[in-house]
PDB file of N, CA and C in Angstrom:
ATOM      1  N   UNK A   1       7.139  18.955 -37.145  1.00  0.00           N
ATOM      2  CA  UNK A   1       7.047  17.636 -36.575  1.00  0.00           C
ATOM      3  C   UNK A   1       7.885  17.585 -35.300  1.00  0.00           C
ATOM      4  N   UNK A   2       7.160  16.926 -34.193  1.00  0.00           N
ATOM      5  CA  UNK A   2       8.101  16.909 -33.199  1.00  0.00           C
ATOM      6  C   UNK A   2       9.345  15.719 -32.517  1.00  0.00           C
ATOM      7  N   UNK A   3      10.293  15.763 -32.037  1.00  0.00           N
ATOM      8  CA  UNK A   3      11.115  14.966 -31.911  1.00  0.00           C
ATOM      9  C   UNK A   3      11.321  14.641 -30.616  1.00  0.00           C
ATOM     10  N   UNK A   4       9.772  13.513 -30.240  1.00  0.00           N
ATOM     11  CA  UNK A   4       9.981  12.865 -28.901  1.00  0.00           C
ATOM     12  C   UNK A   4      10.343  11.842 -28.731  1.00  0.00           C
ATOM     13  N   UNK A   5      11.025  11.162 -27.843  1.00  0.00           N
ATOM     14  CA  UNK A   5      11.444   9.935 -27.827  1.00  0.00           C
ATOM     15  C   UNK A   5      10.580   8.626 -27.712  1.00  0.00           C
ATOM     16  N   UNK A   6      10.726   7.680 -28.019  1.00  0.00           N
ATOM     17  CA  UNK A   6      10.093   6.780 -28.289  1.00  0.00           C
ATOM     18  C   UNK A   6       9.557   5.830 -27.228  1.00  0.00           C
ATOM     19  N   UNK A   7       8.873   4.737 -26.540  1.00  0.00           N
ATOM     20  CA  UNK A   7       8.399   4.461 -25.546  1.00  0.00           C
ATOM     21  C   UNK A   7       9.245   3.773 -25.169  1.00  0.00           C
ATOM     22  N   UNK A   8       9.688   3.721 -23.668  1.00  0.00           N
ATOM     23  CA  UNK A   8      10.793   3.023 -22.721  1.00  0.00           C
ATOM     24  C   UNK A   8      10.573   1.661 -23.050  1.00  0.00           C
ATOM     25  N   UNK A   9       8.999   1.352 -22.905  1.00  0.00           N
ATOM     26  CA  UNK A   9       8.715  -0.011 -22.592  1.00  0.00           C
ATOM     27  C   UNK A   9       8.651  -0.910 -24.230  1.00  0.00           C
ATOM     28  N   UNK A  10       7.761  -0.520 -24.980  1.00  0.00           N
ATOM     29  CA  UNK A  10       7.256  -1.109 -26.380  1.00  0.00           C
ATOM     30  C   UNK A  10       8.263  -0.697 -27.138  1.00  0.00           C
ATOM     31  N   UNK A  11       8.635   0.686 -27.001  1.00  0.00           N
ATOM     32  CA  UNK A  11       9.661   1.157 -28.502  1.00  0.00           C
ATOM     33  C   UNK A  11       8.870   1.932 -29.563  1.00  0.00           C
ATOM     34  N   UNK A  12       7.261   2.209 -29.077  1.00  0.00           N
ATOM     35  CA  UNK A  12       6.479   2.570 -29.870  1.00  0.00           C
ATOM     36  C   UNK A  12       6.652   3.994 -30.603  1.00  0.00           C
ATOM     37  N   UNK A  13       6.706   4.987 -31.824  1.00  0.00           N
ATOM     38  CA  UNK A  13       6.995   6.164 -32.253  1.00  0.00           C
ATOM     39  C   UNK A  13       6.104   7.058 -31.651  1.00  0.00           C
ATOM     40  N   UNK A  14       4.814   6.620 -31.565  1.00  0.00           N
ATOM     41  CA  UNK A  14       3.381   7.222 -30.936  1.00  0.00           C
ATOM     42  C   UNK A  14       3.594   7.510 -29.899  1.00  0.00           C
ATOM     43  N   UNK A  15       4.174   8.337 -29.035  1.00  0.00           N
ATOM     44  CA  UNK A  15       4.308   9.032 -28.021  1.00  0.00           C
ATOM     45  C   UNK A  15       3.874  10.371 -27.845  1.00  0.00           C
ATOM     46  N   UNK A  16       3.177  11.108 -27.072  1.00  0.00           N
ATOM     47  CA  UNK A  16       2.802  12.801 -26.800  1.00  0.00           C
ATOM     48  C   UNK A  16       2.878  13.170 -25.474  1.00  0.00           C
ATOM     49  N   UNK A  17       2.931  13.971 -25.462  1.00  0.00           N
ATOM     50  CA  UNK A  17       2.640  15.192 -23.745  1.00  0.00           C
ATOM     51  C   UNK A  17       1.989  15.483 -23.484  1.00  0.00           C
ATOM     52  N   UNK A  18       1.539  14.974 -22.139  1.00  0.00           N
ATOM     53  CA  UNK A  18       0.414  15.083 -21.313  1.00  0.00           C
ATOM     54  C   UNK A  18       1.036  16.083 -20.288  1.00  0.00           C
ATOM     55  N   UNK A  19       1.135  17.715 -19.923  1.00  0.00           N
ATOM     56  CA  UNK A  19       1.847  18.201 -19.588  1.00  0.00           C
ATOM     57  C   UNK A  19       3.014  18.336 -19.542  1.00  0.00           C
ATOM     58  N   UNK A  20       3.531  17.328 -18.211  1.00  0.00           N
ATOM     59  CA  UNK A  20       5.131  17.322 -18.204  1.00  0.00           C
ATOM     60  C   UNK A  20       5.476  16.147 -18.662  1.00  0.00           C
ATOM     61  N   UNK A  21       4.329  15.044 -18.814  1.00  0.00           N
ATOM     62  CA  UNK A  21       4.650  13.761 -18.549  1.00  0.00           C
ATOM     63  C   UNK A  21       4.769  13.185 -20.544  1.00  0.00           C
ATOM     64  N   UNK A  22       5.136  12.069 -20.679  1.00  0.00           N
ATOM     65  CA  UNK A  22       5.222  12.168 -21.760  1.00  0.00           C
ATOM     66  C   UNK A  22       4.649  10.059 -21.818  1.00  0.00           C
ATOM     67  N   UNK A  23       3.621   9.918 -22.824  1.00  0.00           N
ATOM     68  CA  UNK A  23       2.706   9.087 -23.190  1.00  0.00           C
ATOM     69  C   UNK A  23       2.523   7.939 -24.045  1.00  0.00           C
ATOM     70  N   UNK A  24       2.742   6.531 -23.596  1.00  0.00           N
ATOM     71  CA  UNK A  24       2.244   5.927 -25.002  1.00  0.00           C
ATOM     72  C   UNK A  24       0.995   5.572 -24.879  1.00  0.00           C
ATOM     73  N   UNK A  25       0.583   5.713 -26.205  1.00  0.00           N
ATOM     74  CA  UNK A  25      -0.901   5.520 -26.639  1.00  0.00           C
ATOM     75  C   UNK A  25      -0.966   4.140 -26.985  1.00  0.00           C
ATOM     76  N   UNK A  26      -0.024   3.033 -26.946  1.00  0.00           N
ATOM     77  CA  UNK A  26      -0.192   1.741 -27.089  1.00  0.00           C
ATOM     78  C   UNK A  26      -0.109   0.153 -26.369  1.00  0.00           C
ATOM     79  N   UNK A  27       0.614   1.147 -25.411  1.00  0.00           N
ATOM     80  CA  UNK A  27       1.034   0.150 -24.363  1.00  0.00           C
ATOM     81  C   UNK A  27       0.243   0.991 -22.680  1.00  0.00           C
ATOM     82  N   UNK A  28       0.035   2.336 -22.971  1.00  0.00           N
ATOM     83  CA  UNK A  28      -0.130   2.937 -21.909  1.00  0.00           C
ATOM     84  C   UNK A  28       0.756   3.429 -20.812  1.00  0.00           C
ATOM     85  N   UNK A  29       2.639   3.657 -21.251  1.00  0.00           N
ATOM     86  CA  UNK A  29       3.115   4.011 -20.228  1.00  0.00           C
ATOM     87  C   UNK A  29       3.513   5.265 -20.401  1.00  0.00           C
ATOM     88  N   UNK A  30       3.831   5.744 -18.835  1.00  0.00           N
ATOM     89  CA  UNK A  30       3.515   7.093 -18.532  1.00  0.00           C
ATOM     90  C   UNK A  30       5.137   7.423 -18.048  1.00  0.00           C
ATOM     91  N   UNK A  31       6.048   8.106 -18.571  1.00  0.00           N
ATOM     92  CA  UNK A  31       7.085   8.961 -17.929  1.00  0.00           C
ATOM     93  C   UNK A  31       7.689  10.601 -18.155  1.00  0.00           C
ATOM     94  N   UNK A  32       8.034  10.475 -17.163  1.00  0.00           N
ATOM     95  CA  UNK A  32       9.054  12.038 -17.672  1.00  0.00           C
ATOM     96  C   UNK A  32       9.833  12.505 -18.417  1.00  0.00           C
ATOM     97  N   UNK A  33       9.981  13.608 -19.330  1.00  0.00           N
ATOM     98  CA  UNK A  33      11.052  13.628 -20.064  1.00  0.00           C
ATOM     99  C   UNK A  33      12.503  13.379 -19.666  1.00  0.00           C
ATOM    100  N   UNK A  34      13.029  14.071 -18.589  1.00  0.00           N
ATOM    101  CA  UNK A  34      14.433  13.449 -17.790  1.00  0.00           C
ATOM    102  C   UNK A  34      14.218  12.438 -17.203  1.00  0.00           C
ATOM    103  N   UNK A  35      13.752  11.590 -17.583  1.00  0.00           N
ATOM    104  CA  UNK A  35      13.803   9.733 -16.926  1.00  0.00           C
ATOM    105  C   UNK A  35      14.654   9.365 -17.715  1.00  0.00           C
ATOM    106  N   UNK A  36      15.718   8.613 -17.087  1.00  0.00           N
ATOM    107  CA  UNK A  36      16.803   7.648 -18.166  1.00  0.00           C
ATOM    108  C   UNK A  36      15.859   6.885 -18.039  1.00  0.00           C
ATOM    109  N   UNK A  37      16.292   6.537 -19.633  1.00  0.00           N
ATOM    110  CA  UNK A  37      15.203   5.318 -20.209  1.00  0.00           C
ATOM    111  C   UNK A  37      15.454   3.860 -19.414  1.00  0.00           C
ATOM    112  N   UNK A  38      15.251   2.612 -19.962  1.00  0.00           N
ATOM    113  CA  UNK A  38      15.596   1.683 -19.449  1.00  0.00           C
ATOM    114  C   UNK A  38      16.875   0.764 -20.430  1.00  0.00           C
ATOM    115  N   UNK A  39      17.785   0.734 -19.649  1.00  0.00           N
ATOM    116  CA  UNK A  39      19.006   0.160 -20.902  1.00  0.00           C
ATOM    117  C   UNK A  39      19.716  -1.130 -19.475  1.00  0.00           C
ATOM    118  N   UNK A  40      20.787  -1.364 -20.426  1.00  0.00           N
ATOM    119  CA  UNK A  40      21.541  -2.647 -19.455  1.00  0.00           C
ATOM    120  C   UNK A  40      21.563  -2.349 -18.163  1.00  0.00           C
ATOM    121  N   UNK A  41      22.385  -1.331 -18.088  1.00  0.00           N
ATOM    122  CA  UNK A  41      22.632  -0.705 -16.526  1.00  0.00           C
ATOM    123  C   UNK A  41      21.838  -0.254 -15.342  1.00  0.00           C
ATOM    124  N   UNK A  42      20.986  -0.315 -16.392  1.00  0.00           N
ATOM    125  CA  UNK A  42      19.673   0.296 -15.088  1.00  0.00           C
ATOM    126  C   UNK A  42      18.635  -0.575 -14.630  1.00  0.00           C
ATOM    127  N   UNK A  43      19.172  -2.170 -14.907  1.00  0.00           N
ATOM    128  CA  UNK A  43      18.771  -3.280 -14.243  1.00  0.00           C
ATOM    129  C   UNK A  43      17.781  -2.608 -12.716  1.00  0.00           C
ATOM    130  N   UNK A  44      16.689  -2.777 -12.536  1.00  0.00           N
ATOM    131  CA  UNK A  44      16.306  -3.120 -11.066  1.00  0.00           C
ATOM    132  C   UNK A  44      15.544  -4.293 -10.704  1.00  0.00           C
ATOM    133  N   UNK A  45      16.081  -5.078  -9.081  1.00  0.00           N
ATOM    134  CA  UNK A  45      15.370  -6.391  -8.831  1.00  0.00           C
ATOM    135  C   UNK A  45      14.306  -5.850  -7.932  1.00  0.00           C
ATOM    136  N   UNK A  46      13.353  -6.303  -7.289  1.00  0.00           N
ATOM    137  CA  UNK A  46      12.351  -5.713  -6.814  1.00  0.00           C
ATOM    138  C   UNK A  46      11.484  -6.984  -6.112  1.00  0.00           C
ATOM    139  N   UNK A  47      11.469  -7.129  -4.614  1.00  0.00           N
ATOM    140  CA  UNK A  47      11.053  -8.051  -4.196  1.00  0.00           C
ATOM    141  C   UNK A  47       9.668  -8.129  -4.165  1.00  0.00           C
ATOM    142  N   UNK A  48       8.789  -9.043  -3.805  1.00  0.00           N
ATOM    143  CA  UNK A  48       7.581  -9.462  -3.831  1.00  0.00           C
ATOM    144  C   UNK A  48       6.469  -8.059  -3.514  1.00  0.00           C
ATOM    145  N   UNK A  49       6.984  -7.342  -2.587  1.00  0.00           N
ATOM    146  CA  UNK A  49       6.410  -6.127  -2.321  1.00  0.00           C
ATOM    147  C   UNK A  49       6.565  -4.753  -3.166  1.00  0.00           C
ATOM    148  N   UNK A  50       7.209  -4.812  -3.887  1.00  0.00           N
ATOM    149  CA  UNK A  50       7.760  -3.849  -4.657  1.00  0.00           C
ATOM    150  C   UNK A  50       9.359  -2.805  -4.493  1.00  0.00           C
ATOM    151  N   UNK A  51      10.050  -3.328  -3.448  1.00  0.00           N
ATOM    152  CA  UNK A  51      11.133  -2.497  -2.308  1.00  0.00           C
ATOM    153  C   UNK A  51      12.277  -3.210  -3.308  1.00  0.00           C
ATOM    154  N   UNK A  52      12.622  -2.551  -4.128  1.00  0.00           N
ATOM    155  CA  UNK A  52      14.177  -2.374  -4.680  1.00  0.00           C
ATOM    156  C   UNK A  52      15.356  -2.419  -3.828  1.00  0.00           C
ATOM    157  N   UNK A  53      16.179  -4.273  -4.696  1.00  0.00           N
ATOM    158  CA  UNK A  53      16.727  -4.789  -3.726  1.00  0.00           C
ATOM    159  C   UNK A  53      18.398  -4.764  -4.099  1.00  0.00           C
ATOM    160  N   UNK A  54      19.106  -4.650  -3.461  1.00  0.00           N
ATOM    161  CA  UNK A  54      20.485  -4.069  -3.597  1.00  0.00           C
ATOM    162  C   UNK A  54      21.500  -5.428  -3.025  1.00  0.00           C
ATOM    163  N   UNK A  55      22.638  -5.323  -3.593  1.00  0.00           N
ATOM    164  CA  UNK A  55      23.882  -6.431  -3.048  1.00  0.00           C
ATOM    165  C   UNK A  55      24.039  -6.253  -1.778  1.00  0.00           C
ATOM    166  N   UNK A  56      24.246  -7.256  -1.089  1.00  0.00           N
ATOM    167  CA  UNK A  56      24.072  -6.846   0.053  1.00  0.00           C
ATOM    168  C   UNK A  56      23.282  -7.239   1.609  1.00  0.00           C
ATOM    169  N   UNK A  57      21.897  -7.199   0.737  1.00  0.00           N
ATOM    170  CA  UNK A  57      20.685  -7.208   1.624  1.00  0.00           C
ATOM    171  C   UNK A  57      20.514  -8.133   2.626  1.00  0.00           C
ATOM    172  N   UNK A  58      19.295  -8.094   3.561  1.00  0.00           N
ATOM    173  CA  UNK A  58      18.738  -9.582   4.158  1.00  0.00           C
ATOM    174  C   UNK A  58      17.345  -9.173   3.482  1.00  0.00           C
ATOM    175  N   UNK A  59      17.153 -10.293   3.125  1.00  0.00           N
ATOM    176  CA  UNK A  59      16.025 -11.190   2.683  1.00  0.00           C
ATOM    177  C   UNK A  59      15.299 -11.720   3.640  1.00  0.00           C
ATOM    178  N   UNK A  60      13.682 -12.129   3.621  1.00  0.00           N
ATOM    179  CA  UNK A  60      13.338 -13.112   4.034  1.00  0.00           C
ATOM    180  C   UNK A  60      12.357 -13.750   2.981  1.00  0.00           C
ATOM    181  N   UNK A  61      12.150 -15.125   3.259  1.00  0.00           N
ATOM    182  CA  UNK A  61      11.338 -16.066   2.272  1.00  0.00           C
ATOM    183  C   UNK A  61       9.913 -16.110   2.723  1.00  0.00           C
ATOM    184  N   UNK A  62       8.976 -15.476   1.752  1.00  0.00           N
ATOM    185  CA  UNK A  62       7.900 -15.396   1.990  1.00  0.00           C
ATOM    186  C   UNK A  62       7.005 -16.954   1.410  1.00  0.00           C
ATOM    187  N   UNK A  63       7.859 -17.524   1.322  1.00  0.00           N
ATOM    188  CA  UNK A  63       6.848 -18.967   0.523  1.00  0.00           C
ATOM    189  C   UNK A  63       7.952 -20.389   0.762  1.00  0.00           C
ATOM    190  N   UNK A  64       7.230 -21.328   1.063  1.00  0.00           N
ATOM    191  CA  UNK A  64       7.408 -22.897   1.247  1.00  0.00           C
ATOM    192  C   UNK A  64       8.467 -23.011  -0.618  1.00  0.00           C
ATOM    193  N   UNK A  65       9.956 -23.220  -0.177  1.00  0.00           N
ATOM    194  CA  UNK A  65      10.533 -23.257  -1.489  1.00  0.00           C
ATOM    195  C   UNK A  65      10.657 -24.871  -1.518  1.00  0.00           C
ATOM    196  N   UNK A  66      11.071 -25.623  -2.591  1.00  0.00           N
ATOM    197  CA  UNK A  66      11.204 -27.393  -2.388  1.00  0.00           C
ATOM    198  C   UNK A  66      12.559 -26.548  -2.852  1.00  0.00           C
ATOM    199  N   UNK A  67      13.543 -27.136  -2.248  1.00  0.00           N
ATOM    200  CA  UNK A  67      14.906 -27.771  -3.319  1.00  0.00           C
ATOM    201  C   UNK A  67      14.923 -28.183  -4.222  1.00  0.00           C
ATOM    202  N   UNK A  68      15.555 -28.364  -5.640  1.00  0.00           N
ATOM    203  CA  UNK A  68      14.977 -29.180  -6.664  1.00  0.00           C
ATOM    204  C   UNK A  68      16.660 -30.570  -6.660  1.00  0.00           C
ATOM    205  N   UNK A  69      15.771 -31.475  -6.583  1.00  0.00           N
ATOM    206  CA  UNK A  69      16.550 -32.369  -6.769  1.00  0.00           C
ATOM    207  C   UNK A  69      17.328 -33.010  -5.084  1.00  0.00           C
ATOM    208  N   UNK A  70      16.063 -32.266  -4.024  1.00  0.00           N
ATOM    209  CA  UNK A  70      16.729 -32.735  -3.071  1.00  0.00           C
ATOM    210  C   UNK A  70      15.743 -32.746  -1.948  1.00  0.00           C
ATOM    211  N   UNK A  71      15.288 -33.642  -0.756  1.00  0.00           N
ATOM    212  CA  UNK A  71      13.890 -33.098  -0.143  1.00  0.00           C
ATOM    213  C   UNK A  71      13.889 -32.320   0.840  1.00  0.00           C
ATOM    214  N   UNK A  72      15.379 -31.543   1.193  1.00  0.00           N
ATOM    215  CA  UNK A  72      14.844 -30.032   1.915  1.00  0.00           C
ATOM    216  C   UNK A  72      14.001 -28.891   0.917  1.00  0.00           C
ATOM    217  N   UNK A  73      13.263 -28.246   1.871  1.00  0.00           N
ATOM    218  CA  UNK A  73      12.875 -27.217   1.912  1.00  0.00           C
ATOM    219  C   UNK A  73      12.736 -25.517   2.714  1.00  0.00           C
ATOM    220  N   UNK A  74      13.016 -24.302   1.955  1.00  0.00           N
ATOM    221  CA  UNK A  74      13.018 -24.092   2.930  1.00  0.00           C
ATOM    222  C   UNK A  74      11.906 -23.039   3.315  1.00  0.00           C
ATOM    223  N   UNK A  75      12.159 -22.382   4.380  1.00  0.00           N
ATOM    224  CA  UNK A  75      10.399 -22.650   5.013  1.00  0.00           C
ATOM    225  C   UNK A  75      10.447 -20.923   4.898  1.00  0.00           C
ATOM    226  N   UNK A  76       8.811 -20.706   5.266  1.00  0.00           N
ATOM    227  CA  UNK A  76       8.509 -19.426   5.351  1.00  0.00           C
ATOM    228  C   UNK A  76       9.280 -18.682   6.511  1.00  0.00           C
ATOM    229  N   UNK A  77       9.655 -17.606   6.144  1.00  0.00           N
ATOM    230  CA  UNK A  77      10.515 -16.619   7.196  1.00  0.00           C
ATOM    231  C   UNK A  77      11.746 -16.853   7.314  1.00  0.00           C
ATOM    232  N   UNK A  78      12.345 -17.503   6.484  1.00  0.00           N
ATOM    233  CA  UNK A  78      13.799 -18.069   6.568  1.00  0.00           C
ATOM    234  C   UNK A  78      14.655 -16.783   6.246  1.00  0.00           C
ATOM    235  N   UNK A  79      15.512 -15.359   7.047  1.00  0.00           N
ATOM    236  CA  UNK A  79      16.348 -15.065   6.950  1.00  0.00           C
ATOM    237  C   UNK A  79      17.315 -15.199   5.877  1.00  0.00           C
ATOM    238  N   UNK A  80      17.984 -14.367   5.206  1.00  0.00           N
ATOM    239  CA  UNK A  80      18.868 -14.621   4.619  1.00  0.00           C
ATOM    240  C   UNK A  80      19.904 -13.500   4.308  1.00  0.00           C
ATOM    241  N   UNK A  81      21.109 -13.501   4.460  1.00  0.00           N
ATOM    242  CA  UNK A  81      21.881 -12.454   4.684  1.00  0.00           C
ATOM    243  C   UNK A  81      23.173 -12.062   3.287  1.00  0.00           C
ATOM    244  N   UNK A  82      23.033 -10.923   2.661  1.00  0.00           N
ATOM    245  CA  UNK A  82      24.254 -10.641   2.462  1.00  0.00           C
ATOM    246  C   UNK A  82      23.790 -11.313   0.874  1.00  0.00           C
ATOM    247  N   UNK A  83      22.872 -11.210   0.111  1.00  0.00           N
ATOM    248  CA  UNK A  83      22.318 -11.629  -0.914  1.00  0.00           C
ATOM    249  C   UNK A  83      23.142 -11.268  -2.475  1.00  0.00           C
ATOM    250  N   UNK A  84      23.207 -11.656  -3.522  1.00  0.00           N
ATOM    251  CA  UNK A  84      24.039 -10.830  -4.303  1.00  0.00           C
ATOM    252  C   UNK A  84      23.311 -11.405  -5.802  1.00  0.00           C
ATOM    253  N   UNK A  85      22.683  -9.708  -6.644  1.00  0.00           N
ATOM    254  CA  UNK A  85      22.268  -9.935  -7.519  1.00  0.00           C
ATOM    255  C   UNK A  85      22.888 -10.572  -8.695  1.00  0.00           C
ATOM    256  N   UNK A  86      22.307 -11.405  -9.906  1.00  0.00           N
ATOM    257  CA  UNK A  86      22.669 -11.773 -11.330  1.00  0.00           C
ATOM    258  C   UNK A  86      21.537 -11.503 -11.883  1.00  0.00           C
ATOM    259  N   UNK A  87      22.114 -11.997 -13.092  1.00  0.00           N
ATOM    260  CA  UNK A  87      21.117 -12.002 -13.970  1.00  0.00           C
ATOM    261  C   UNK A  87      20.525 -13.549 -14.396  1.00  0.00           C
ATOM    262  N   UNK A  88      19.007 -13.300 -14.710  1.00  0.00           N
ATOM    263  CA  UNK A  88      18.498 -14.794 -14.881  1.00  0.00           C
ATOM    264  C   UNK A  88      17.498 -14.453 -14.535  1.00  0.00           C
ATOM    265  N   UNK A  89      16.866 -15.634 -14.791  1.00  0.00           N
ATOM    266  CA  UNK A  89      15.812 -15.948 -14.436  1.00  0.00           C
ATOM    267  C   UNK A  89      15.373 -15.923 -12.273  1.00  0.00           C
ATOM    268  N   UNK A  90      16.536 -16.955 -11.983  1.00  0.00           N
ATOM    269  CA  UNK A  90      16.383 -16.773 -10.679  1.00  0.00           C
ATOM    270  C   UNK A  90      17.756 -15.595 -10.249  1.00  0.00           C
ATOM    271  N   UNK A  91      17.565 -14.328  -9.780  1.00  0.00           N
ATOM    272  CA  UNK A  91      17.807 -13.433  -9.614  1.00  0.00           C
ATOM    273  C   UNK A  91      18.422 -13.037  -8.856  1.00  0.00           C
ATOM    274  N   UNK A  92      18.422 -13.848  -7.536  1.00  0.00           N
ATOM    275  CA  UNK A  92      19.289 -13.795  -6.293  1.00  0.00           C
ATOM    276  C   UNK A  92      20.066 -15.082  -6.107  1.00  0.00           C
ATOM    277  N   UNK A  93      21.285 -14.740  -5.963  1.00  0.00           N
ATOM    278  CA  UNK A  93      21.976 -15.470  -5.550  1.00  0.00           C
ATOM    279  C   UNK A  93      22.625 -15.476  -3.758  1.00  0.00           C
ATOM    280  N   UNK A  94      22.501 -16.410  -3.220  1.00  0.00           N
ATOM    281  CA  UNK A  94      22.574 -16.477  -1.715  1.00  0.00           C
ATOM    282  C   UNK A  94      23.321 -17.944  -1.043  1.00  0.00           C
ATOM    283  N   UNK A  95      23.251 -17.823   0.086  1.00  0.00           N
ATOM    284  CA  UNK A  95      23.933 -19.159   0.616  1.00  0.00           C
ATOM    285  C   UNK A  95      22.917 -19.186   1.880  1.00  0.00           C
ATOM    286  N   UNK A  96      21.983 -20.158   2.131  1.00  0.00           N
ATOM    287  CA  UNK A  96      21.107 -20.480   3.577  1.00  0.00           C
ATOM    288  C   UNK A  96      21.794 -21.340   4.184  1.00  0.00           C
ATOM    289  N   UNK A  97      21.320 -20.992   5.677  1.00  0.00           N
ATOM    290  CA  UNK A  97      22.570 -21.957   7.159  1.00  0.00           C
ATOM    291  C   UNK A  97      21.674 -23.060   6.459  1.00  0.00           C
ATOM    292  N   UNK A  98      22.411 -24.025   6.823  1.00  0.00           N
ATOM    293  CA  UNK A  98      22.056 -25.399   6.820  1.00  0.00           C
ATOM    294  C   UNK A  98      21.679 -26.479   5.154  1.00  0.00           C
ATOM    295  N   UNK A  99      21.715 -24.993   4.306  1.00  0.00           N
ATOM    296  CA  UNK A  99      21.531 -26.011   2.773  1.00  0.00           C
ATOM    297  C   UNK A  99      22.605 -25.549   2.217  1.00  0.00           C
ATOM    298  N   UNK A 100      22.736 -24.282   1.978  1.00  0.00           N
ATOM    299  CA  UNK A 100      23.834 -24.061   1.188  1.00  0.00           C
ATOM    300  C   UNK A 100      23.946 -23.268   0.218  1.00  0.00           C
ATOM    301  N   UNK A 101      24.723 -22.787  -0.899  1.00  0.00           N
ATOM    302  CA  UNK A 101      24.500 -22.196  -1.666  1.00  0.00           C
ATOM    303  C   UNK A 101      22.912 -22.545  -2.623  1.00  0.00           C
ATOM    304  N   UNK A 102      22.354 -21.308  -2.934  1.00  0.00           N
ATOM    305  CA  UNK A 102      21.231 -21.380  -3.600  1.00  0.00           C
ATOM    306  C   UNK A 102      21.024 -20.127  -4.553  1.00  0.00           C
ATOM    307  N   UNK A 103      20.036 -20.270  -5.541  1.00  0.00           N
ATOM    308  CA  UNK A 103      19.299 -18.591  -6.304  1.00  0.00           C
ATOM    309  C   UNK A 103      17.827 -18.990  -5.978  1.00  0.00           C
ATOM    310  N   UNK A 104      17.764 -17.912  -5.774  1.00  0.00           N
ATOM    311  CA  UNK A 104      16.430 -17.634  -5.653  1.00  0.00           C
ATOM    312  C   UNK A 104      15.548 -16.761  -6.737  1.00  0.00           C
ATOM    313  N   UNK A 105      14.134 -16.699  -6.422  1.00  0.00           N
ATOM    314  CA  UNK A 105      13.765 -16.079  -7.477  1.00  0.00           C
ATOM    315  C   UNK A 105      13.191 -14.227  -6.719  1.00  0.00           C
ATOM    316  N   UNK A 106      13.229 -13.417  -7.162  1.00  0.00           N
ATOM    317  CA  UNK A 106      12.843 -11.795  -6.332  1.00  0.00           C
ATOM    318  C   UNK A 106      11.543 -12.130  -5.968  1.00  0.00           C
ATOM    319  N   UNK A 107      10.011 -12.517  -6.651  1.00  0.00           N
ATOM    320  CA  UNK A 107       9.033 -12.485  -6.398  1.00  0.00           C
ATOM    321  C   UNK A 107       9.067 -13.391  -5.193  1.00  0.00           C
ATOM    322  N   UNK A 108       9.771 -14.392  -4.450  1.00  0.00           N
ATOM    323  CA  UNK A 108       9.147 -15.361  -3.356  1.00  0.00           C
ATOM    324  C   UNK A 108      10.034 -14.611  -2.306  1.00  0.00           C
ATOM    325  N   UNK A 109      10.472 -13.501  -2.286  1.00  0.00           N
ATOM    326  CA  UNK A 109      11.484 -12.999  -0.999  1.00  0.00           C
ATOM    327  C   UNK A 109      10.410 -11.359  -1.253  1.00  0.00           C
ATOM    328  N   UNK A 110      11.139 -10.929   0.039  1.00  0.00           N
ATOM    329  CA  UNK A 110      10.857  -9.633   0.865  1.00  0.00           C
ATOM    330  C   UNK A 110      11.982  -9.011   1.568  1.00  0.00           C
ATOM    331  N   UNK A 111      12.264  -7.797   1.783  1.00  0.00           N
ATOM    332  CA  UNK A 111      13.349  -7.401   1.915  1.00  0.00           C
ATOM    333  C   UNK A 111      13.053  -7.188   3.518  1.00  0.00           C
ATOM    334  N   UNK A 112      14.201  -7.523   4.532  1.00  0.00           N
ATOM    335  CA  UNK A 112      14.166  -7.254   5.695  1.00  0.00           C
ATOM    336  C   UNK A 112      14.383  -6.368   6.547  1.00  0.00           C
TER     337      UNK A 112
END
């Protein structure tokens, strides 16, 4: 019997080798045997385009955001500098000229 590891994504036992690559048959995902799996630390945020986004960054806003609870908005292409990940739901945490501290969410930004 063989002793492969179990699926990154589902957790499923049903896993095999497809050459190098290694298979679930239930969910359909595909990795390598030396892939660290996915655990706390290996958090990644990933903006609207797919470009893995780091502390740090500039941002820009690809979508018309409302404020909640206030009637600015802010607008498409809005810059944003020096971004810094959490955890949550909204994912970025930032400060824009003129509103102020805010989070944002990864899918409505793009990395600059």
């Amino acid at each position: 019997m063989s002793t492969l590891p179990p699926c990154p994504q589902c957790q499923s036992a049903y896993t095999y080798e497809d050459r190098n690559l290694l298979v679930c048959p239930e969910c359909g995902h595909e990795w390598t045997a030396g892939e660290p799996t996915a655990g706390a630390d290996t958090r990644v945020v990933r903006d609207a385009n797919g470009n893995v986004l780091n502390d740090g960054d500039t941002i820009t806003v690809i979508k018309d955001l409302k404020v909640k609870g206030s009637s600015l908005v802010v607008k498409v292409g809005t810059k944003v500098k020096n971004i810094r990940l959490v955890e949550g739901d909204h994912d970025i945490d930032c400060k824009i000229d003129g509103i102020g501290p805010m989070s944002l969410k990864s899918e409505f930004v793009r990395k600059a």
